[in-house]
C-alpha atoms as a PDB file:
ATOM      1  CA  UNK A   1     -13.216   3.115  -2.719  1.00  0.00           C
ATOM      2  CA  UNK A   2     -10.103   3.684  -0.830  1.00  0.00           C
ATOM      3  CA  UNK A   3     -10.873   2.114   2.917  1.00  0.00           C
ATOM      4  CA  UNK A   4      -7.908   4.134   4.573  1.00  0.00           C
ATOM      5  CA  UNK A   5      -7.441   7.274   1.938  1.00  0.00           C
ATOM      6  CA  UNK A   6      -6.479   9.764   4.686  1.00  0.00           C
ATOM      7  CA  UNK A   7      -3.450   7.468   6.725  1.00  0.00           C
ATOM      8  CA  UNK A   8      -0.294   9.635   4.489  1.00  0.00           C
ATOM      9  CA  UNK A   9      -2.742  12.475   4.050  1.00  0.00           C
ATOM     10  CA  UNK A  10      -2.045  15.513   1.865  1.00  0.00           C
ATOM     11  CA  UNK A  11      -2.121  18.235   4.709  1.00  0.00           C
ATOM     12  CA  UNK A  12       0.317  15.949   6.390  1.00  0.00           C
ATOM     13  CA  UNK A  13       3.122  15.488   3.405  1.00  0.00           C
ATOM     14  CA  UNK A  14       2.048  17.636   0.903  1.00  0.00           C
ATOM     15  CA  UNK A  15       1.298  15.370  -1.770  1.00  0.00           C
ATOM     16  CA  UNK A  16      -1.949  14.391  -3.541  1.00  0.00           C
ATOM     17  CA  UNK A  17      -3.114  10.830  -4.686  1.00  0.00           C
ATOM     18  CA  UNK A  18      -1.899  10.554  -8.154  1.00  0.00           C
ATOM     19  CA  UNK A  19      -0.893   7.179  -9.873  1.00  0.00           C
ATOM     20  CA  UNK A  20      -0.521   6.252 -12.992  1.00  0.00           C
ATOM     21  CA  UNK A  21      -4.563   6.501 -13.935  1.00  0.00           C
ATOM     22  CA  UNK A  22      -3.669   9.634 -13.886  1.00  0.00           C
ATOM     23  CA  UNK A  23      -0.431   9.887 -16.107  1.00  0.00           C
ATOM     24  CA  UNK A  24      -2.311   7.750 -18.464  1.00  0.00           C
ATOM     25  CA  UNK A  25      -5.299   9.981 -18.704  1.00  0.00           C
ATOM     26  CA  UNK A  26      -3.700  12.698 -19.506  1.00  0.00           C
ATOM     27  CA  UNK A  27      -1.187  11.308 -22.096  1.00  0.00           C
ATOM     28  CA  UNK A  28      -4.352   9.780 -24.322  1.00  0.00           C
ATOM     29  CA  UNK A  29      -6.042  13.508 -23.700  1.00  0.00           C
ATOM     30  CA  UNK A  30      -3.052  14.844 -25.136  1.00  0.00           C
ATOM     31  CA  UNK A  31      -2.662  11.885 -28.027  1.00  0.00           C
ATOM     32  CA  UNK A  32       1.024  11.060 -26.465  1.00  0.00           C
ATOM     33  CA  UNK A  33       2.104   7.666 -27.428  1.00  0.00           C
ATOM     34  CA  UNK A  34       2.428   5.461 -24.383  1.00  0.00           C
ATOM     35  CA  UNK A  35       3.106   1.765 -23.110  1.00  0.00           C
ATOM     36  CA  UNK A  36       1.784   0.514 -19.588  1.00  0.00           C
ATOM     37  CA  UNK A  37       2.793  -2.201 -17.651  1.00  0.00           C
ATOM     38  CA  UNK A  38       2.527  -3.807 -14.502  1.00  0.00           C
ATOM     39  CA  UNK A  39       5.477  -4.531 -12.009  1.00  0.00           C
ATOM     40  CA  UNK A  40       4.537  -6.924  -9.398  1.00  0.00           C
ATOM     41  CA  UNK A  41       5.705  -6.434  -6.268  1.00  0.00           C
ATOM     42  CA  UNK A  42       5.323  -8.936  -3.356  1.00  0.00           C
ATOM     43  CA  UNK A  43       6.757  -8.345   0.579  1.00  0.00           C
ATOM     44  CA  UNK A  44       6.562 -10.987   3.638  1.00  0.00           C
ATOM     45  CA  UNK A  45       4.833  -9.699   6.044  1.00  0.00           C
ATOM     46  CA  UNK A  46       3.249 -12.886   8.134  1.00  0.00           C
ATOM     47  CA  UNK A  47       5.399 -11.166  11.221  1.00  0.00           C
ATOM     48  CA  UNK A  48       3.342  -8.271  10.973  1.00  0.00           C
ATOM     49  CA  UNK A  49       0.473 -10.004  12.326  1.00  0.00           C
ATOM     50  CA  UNK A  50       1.954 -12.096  15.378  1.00  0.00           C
ATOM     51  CA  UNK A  51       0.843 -11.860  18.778  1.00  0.00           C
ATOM     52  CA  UNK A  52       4.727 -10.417  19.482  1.00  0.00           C
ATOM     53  CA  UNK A  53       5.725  -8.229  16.137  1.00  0.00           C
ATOM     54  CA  UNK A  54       8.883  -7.623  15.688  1.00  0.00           C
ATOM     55  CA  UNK A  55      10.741  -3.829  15.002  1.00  0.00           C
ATOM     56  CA  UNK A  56      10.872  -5.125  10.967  1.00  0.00           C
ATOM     57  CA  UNK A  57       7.183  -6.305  11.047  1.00  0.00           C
ATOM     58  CA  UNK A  58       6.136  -2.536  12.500  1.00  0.00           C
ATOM     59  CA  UNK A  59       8.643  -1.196  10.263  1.00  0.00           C
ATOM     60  CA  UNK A  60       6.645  -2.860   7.271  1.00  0.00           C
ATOM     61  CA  UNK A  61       3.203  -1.482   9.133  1.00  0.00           C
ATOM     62  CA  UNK A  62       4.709   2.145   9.327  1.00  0.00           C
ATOM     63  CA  UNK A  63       5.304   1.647   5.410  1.00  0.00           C
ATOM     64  CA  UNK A  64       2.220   0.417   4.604  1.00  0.00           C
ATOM     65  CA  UNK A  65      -0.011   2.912   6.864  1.00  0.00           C
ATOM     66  CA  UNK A  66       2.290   6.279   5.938  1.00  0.00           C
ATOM     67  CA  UNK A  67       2.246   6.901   9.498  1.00  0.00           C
ATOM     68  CA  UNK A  68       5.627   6.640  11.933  1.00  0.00           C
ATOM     69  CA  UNK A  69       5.025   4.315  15.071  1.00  0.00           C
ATOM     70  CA  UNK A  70       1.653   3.675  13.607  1.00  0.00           C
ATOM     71  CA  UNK A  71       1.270   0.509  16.325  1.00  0.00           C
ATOM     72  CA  UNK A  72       2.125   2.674  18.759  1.00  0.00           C
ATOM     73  CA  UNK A  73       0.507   5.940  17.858  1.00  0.00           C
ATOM     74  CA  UNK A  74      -3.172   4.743  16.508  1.00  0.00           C
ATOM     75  CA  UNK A  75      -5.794   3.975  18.758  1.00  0.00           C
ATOM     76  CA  UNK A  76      -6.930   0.468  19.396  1.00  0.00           C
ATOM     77  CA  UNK A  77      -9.862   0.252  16.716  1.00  0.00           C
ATOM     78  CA  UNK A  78      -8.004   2.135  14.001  1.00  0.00           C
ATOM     79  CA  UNK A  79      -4.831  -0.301  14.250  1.00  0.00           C
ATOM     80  CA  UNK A  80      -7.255  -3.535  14.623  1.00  0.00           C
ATOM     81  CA  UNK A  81      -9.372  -1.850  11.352  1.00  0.00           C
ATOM     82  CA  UNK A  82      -6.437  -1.576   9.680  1.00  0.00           C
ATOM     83  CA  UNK A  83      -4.138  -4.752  10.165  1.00  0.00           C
ATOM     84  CA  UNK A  84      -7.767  -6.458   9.212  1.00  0.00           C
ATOM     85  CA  UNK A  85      -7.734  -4.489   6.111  1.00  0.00           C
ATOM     86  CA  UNK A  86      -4.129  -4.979   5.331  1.00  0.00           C
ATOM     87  CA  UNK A  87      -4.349  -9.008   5.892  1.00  0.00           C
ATOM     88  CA  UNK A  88      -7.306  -9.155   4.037  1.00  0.00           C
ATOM     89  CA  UNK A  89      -7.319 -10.070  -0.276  1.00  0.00           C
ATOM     90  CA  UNK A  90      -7.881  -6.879  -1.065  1.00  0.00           C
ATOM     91  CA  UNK A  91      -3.747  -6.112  -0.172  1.00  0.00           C
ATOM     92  CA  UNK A  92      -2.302  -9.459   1.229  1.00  0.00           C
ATOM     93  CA  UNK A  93      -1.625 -12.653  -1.430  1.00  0.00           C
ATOM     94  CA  UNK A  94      -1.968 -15.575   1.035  1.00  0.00           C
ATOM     95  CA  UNK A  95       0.433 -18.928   0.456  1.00  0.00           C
ATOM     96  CA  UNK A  96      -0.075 -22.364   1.271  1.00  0.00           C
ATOM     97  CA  UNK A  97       2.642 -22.767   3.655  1.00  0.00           C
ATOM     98  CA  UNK A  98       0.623 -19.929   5.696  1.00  0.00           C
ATOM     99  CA  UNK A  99       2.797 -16.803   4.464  1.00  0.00           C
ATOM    100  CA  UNK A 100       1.440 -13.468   3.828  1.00  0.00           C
ATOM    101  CA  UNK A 101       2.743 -10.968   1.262  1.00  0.00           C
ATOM    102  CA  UNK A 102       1.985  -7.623   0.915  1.00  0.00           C
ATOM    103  CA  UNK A 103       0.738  -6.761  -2.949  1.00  0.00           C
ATOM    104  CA  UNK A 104       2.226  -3.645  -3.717  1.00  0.00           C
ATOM    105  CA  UNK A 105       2.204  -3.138  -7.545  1.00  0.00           C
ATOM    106  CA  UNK A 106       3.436  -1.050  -9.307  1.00  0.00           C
ATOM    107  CA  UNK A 107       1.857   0.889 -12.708  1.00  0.00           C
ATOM    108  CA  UNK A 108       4.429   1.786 -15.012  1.00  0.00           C
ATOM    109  CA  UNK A 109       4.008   4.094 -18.444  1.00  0.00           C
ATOM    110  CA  UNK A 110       6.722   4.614 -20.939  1.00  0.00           C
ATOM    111  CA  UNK A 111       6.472   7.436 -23.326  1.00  0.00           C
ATOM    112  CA  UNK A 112       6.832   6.295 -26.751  1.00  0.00           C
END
């Protein structure tokens, strides 16, 4: 239920979508000993959705979408799709003072 799956694509990079699901999955198939945890990561990213960005803000944007220049380079309904996606709960922790951070967490497995 990925709403932009395809932004970093595998035809573009070479790489696959595998996280730590994965690693897991196939550790407990295999009856490895593991320990998960969860990292939480948090970046400020209320610039990111001024009227005037700034080079850091599309820098963050870039990051986020796995796409160089992605303001520049996507077309109007894909960038408005996507920085309505990106601000929205499902990837953006909103604070009272009006801040945005980006959720990126991280999955982490240690084998026992």
């Amino acid at each position: 239920m990925r709403e932009f799956p395809k932004l970093g694509s595998k035809s573009n990079f070479g790489f696959s979508d595998v996280d730590t699901s994965h690693v897991r999955r196939h550790f407990d198939d295999a009856g490895i000993a593991h320990c998960d945890s969860l990292i939480p990561i948090r970046v400020e990213m209320t610039d990111c959705f001024a009227d005037n960005p700034t080079p850091e803000s599309d820098l963050l944007i870039d990051f986020a979408a796995h796409c160089i220049d992605f303001r520049k380079n996507s077309d109007d309904q894909l960038r408005d799709r996507f920085l309505k996606f990106l601000g929205s709960d499902k990837c953006t922790e909103k604070r009272g003072d009006g801040r945005r951070y980006f959720r990126g967490d991280w999955g982490v497995t240690v084998v026992q």
